[in-house]
PDB file of N, CA and C in Angstrom:
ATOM      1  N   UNK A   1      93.731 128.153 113.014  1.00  0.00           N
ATOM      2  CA  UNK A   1      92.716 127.697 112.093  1.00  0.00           C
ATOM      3  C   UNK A   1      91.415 127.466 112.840  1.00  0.00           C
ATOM      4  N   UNK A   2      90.077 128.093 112.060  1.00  0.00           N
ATOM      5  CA  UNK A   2      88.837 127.838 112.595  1.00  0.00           C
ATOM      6  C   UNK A   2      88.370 125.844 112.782  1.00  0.00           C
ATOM      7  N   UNK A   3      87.749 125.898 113.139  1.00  0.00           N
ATOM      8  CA  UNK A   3      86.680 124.631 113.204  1.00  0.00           C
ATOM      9  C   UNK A   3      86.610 124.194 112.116  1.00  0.00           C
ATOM     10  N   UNK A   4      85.770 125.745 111.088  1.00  0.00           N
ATOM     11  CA  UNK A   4      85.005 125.408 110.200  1.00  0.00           C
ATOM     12  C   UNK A   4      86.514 124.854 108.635  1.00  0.00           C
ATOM     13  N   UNK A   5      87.587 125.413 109.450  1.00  0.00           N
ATOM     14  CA  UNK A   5      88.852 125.361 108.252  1.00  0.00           C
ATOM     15  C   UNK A   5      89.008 124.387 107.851  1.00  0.00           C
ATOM     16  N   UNK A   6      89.200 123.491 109.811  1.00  0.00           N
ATOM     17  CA  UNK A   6      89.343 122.026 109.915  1.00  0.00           C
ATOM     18  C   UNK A   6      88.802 120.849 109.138  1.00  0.00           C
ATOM     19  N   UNK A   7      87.338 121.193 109.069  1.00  0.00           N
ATOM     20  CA  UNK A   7      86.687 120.601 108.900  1.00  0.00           C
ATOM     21  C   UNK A   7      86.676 120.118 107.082  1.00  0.00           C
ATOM     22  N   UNK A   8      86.836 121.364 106.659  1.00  0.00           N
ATOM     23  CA  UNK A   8      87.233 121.657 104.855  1.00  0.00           C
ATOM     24  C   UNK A   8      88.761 121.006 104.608  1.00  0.00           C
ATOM     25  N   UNK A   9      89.220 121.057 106.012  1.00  0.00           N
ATOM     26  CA  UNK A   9      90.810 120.345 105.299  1.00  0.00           C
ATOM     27  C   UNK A   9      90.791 118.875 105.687  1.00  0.00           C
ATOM     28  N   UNK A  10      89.580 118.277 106.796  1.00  0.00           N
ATOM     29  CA  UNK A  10      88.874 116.956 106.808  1.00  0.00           C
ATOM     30  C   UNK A  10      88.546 116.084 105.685  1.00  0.00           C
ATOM     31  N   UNK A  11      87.638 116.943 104.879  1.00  0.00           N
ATOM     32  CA  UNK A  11      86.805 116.613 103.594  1.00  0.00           C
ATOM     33  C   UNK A  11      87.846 115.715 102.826  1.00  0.00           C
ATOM     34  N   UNK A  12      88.834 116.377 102.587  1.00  0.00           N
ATOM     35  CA  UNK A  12      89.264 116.593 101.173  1.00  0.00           C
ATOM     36  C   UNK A  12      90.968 115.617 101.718  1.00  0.00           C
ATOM     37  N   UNK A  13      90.636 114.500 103.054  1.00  0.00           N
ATOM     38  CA  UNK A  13      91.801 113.790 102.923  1.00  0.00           C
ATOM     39  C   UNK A  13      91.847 112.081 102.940  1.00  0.00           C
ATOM     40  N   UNK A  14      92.076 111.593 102.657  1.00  0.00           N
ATOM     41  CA  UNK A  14      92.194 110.118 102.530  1.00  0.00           C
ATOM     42  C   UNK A  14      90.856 109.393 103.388  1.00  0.00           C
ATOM     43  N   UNK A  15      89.968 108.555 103.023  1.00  0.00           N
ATOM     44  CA  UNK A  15      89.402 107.404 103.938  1.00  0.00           C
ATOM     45  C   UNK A  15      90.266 106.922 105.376  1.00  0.00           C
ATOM     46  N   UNK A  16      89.830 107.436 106.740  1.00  0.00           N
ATOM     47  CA  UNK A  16      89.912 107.539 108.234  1.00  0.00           C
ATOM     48  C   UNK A  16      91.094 108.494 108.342  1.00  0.00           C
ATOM     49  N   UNK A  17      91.682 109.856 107.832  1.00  0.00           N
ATOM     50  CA  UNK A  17      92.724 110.281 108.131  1.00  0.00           C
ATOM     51  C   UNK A  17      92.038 111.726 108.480  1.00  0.00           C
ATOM     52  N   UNK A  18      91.860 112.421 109.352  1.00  0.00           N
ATOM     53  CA  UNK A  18      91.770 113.557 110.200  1.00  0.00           C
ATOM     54  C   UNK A  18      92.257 114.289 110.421  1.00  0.00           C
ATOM     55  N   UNK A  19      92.437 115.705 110.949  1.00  0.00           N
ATOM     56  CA  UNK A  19      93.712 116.812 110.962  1.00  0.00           C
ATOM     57  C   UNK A  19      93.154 117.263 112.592  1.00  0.00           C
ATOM     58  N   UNK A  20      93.808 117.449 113.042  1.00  0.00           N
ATOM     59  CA  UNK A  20      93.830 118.639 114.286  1.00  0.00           C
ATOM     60  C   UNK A  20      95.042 119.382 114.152  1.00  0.00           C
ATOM     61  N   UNK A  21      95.056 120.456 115.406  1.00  0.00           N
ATOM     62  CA  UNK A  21      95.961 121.730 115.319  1.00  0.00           C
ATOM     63  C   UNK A  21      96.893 121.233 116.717  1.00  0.00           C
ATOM     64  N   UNK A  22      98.158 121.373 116.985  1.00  0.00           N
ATOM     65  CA  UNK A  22      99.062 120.935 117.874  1.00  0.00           C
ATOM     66  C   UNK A  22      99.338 122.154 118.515  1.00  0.00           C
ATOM     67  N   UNK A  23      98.178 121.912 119.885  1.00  0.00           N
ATOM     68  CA  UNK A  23      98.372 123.331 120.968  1.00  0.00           C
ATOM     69  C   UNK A  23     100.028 123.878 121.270  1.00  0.00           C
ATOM     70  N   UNK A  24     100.902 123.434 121.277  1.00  0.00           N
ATOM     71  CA  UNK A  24     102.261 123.364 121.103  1.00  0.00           C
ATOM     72  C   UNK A  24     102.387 124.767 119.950  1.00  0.00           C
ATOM     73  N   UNK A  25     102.430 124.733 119.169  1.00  0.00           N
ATOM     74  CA  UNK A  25     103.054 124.922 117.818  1.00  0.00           C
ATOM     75  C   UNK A  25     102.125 125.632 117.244  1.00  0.00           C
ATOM     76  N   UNK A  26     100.405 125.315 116.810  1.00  0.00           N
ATOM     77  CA  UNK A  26      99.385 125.949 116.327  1.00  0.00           C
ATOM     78  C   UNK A  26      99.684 125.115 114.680  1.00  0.00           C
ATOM     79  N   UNK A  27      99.927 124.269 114.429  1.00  0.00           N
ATOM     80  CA  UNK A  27     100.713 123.822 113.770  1.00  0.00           C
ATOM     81  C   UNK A  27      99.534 122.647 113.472  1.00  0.00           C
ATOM     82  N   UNK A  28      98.643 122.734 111.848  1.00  0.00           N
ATOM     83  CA  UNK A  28      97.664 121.477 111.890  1.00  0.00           C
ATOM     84  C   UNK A  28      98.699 119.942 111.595  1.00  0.00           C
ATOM     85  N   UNK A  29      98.444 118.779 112.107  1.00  0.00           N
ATOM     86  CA  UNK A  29      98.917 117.452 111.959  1.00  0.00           C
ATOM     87  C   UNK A  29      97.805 116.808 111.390  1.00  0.00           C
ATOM     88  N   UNK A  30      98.307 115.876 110.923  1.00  0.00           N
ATOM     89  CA  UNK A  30      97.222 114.709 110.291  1.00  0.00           C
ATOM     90  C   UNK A  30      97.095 113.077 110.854  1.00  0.00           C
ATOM     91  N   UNK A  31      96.340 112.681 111.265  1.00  0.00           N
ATOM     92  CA  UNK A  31      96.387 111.092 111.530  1.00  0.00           C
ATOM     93  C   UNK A  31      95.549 110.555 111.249  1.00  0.00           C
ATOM     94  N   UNK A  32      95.854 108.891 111.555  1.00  0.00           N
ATOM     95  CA  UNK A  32      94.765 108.138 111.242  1.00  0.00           C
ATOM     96  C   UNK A  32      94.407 107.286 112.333  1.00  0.00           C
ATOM     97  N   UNK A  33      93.426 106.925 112.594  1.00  0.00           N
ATOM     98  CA  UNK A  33      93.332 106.218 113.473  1.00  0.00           C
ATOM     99  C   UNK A  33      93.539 104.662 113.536  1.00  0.00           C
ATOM    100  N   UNK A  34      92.995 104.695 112.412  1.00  0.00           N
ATOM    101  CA  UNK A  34      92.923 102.895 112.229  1.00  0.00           C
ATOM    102  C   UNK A  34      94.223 102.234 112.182  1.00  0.00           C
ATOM    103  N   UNK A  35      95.783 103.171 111.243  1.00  0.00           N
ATOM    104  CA  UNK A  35      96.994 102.956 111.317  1.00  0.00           C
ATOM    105  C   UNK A  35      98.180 103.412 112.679  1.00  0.00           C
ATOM    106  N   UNK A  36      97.312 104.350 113.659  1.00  0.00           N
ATOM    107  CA  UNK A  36      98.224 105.139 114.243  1.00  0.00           C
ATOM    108  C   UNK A  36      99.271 106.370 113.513  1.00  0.00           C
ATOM    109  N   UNK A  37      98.735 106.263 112.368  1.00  0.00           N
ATOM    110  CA  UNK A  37      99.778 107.056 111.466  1.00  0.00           C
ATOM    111  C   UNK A  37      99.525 108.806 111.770  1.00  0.00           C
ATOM    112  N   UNK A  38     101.073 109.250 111.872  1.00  0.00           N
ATOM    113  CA  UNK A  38     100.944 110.972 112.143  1.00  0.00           C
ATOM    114  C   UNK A  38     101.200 111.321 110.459  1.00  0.00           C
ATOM    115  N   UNK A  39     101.581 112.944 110.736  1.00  0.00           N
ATOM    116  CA  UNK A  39     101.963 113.168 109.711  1.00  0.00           C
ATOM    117  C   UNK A  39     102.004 114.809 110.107  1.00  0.00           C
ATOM    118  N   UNK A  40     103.127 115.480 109.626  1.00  0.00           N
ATOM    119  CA  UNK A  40     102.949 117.236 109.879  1.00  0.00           C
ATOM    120  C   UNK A  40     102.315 117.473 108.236  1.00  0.00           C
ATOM    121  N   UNK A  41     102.816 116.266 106.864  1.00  0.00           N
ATOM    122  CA  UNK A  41     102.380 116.856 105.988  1.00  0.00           C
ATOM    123  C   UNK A  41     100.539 116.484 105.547  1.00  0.00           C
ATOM    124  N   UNK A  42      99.965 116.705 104.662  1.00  0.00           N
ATOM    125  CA  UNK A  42      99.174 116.217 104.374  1.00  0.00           C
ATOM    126  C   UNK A  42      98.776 115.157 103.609  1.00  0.00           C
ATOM    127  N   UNK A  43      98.340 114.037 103.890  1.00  0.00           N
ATOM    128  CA  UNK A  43      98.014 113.001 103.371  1.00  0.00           C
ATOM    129  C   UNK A  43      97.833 113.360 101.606  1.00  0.00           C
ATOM    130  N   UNK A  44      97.978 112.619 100.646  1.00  0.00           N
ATOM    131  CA  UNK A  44      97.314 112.409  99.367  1.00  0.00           C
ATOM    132  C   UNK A  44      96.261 111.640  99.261  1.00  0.00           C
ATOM    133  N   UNK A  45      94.957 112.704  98.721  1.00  0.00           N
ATOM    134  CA  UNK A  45      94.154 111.766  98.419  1.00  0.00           C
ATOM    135  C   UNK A  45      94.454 111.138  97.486  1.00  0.00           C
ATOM    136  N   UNK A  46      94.323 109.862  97.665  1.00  0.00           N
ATOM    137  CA  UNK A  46      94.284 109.012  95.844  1.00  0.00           C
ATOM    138  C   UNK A  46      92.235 108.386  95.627  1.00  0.00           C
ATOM    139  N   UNK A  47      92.322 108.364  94.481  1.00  0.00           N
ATOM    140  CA  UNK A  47      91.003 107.768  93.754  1.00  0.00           C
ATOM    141  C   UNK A  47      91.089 106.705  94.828  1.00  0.00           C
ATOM    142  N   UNK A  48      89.304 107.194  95.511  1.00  0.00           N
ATOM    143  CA  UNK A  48      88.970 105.986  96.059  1.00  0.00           C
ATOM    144  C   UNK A  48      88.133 105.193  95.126  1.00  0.00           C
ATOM    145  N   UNK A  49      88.217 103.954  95.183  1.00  0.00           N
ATOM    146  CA  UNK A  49      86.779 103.360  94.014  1.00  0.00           C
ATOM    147  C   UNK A  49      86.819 102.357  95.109  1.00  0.00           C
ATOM    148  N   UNK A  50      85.620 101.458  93.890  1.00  0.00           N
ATOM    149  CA  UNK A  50      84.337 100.329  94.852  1.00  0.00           C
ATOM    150  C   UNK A  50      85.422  99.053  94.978  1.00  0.00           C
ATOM    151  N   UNK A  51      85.144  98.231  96.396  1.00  0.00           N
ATOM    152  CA  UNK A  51      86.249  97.402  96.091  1.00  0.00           C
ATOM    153  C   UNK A  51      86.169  96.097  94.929  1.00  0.00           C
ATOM    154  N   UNK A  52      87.306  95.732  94.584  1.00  0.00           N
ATOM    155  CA  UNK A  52      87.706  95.339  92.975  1.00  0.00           C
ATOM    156  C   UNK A  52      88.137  96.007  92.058  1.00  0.00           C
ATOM    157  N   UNK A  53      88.062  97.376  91.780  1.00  0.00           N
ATOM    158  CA  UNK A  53      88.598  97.985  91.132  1.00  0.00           C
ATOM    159  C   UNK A  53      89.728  98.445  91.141  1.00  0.00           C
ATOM    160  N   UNK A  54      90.432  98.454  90.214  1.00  0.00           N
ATOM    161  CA  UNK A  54      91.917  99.021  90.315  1.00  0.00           C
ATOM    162  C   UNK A  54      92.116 100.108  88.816  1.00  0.00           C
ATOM    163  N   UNK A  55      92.463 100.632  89.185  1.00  0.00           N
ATOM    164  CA  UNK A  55      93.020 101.684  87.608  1.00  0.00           C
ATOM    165  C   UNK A  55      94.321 101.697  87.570  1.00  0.00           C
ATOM    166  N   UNK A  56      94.409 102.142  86.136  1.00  0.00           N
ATOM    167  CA  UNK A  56      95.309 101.930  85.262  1.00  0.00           C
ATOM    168  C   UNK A  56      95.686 103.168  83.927  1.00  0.00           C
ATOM    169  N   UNK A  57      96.636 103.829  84.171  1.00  0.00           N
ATOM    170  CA  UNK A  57      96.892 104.921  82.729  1.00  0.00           C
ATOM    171  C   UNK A  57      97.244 104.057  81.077  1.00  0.00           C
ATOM    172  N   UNK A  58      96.300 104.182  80.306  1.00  0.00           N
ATOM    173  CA  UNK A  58      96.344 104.101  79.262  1.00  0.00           C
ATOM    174  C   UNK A  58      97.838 105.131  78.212  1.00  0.00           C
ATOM    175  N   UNK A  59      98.293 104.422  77.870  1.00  0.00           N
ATOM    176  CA  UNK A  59      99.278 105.700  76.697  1.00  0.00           C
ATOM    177  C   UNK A  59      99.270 106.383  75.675  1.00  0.00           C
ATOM    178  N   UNK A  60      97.959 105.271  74.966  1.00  0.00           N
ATOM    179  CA  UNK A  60      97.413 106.236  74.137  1.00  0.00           C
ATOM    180  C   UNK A  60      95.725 106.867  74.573  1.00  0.00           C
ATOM    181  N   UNK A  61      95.190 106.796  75.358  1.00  0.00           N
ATOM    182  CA  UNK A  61      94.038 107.435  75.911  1.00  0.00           C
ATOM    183  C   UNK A  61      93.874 108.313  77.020  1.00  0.00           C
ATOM    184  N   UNK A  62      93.426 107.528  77.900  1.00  0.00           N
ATOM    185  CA  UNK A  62      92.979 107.899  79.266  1.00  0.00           C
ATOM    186  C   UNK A  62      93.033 106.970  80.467  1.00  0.00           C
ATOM    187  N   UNK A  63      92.883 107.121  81.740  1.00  0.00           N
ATOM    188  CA  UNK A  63      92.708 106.490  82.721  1.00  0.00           C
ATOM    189  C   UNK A  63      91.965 105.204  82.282  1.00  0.00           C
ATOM    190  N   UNK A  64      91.810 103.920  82.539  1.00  0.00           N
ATOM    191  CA  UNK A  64      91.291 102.690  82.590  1.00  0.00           C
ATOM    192  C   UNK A  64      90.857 102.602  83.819  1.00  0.00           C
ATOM    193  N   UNK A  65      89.711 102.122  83.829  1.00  0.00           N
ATOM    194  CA  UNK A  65      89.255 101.405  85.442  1.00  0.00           C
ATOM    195  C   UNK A  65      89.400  99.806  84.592  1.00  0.00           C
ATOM    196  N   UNK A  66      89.883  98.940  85.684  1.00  0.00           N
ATOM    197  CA  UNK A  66      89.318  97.053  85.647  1.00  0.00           C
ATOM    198  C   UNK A  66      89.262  96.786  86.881  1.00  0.00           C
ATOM    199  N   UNK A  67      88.328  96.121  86.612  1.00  0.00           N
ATOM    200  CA  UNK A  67      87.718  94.789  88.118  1.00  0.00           C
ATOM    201  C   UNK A  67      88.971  93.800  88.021  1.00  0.00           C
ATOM    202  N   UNK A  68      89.358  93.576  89.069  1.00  0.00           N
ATOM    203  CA  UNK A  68      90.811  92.691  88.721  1.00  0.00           C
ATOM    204  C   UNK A  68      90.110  90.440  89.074  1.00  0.00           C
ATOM    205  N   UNK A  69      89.040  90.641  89.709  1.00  0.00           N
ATOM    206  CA  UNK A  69      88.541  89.073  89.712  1.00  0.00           C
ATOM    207  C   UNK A  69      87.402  89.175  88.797  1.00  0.00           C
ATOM    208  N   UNK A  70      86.791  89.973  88.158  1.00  0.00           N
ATOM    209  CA  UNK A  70      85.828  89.706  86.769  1.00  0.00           C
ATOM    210  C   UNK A  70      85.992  89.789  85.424  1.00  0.00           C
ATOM    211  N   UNK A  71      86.941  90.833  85.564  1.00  0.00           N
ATOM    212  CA  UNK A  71      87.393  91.156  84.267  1.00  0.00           C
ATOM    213  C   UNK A  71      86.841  91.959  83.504  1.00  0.00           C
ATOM    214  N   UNK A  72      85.784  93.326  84.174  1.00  0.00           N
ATOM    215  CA  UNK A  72      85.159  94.139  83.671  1.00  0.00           C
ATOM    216  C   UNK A  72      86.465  95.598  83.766  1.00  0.00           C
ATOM    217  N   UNK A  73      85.561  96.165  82.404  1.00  0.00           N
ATOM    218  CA  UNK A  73      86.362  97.613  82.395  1.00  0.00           C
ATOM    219  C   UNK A  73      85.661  98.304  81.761  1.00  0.00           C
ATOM    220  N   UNK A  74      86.291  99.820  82.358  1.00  0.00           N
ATOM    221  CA  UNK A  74      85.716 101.114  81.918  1.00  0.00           C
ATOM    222  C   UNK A  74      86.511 102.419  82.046  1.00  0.00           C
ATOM    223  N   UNK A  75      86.205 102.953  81.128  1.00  0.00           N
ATOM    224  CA  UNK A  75      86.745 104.370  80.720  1.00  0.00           C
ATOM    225  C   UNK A  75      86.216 105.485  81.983  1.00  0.00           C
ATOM    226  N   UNK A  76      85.102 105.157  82.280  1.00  0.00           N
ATOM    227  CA  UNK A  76      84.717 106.015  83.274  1.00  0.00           C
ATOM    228  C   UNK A  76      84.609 105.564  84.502  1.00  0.00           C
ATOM    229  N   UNK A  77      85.002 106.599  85.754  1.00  0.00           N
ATOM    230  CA  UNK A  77      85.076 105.526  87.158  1.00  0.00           C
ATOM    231  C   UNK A  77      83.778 105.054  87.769  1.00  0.00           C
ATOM    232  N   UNK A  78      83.869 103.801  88.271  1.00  0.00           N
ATOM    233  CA  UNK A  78      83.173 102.925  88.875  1.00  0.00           C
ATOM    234  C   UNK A  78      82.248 103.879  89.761  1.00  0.00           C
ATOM    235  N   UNK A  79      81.579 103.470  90.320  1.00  0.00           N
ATOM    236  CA  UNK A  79      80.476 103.724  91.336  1.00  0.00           C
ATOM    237  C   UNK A  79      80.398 103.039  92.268  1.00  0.00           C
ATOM    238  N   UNK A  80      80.234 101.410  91.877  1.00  0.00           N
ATOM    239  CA  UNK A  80      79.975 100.485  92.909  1.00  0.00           C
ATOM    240  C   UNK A  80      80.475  99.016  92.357  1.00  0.00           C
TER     241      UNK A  80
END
């Protein structure tokens, strides 16, 4: 895998989790730094939002965002 591959499979993984290629094997891994955490698979991104927010699936709608210490909510995700 190029640099530039790396870098696109960077983007698109969890808040502090990184990929390099394992000269061994050629084989990309994933870690984090802040946990020490490996991984051969790839992390899931999940919805990052602003902190306080937590979501929630509705059953008859859609996704819910709520602030869990204000008590605000919204149909559409947070920003900040």
């Amino acid at each position: 895998s190029t640099a530039k591959e790396a870098l696109t499979e960077s983007e698109a993984l969890p808040s502090g989790w990184e990929c390099a290629n394992d000269p061994n094997s050629g084989k990309t891994y994933y870690f984090c730094r802040t946990t020490a955490e490996r991984s051969w698979t790839k992390p899931v991104l999940i919805d990052e939002l602003p902190a306080g927010w937590k979501s929630a699936k509705d059953p008859n709608s859609s996704k819910l965002y709520y602030h869990h210490s204000d008590g605000r909510t919204s149909w559409t995700k947070p920003t900040e």
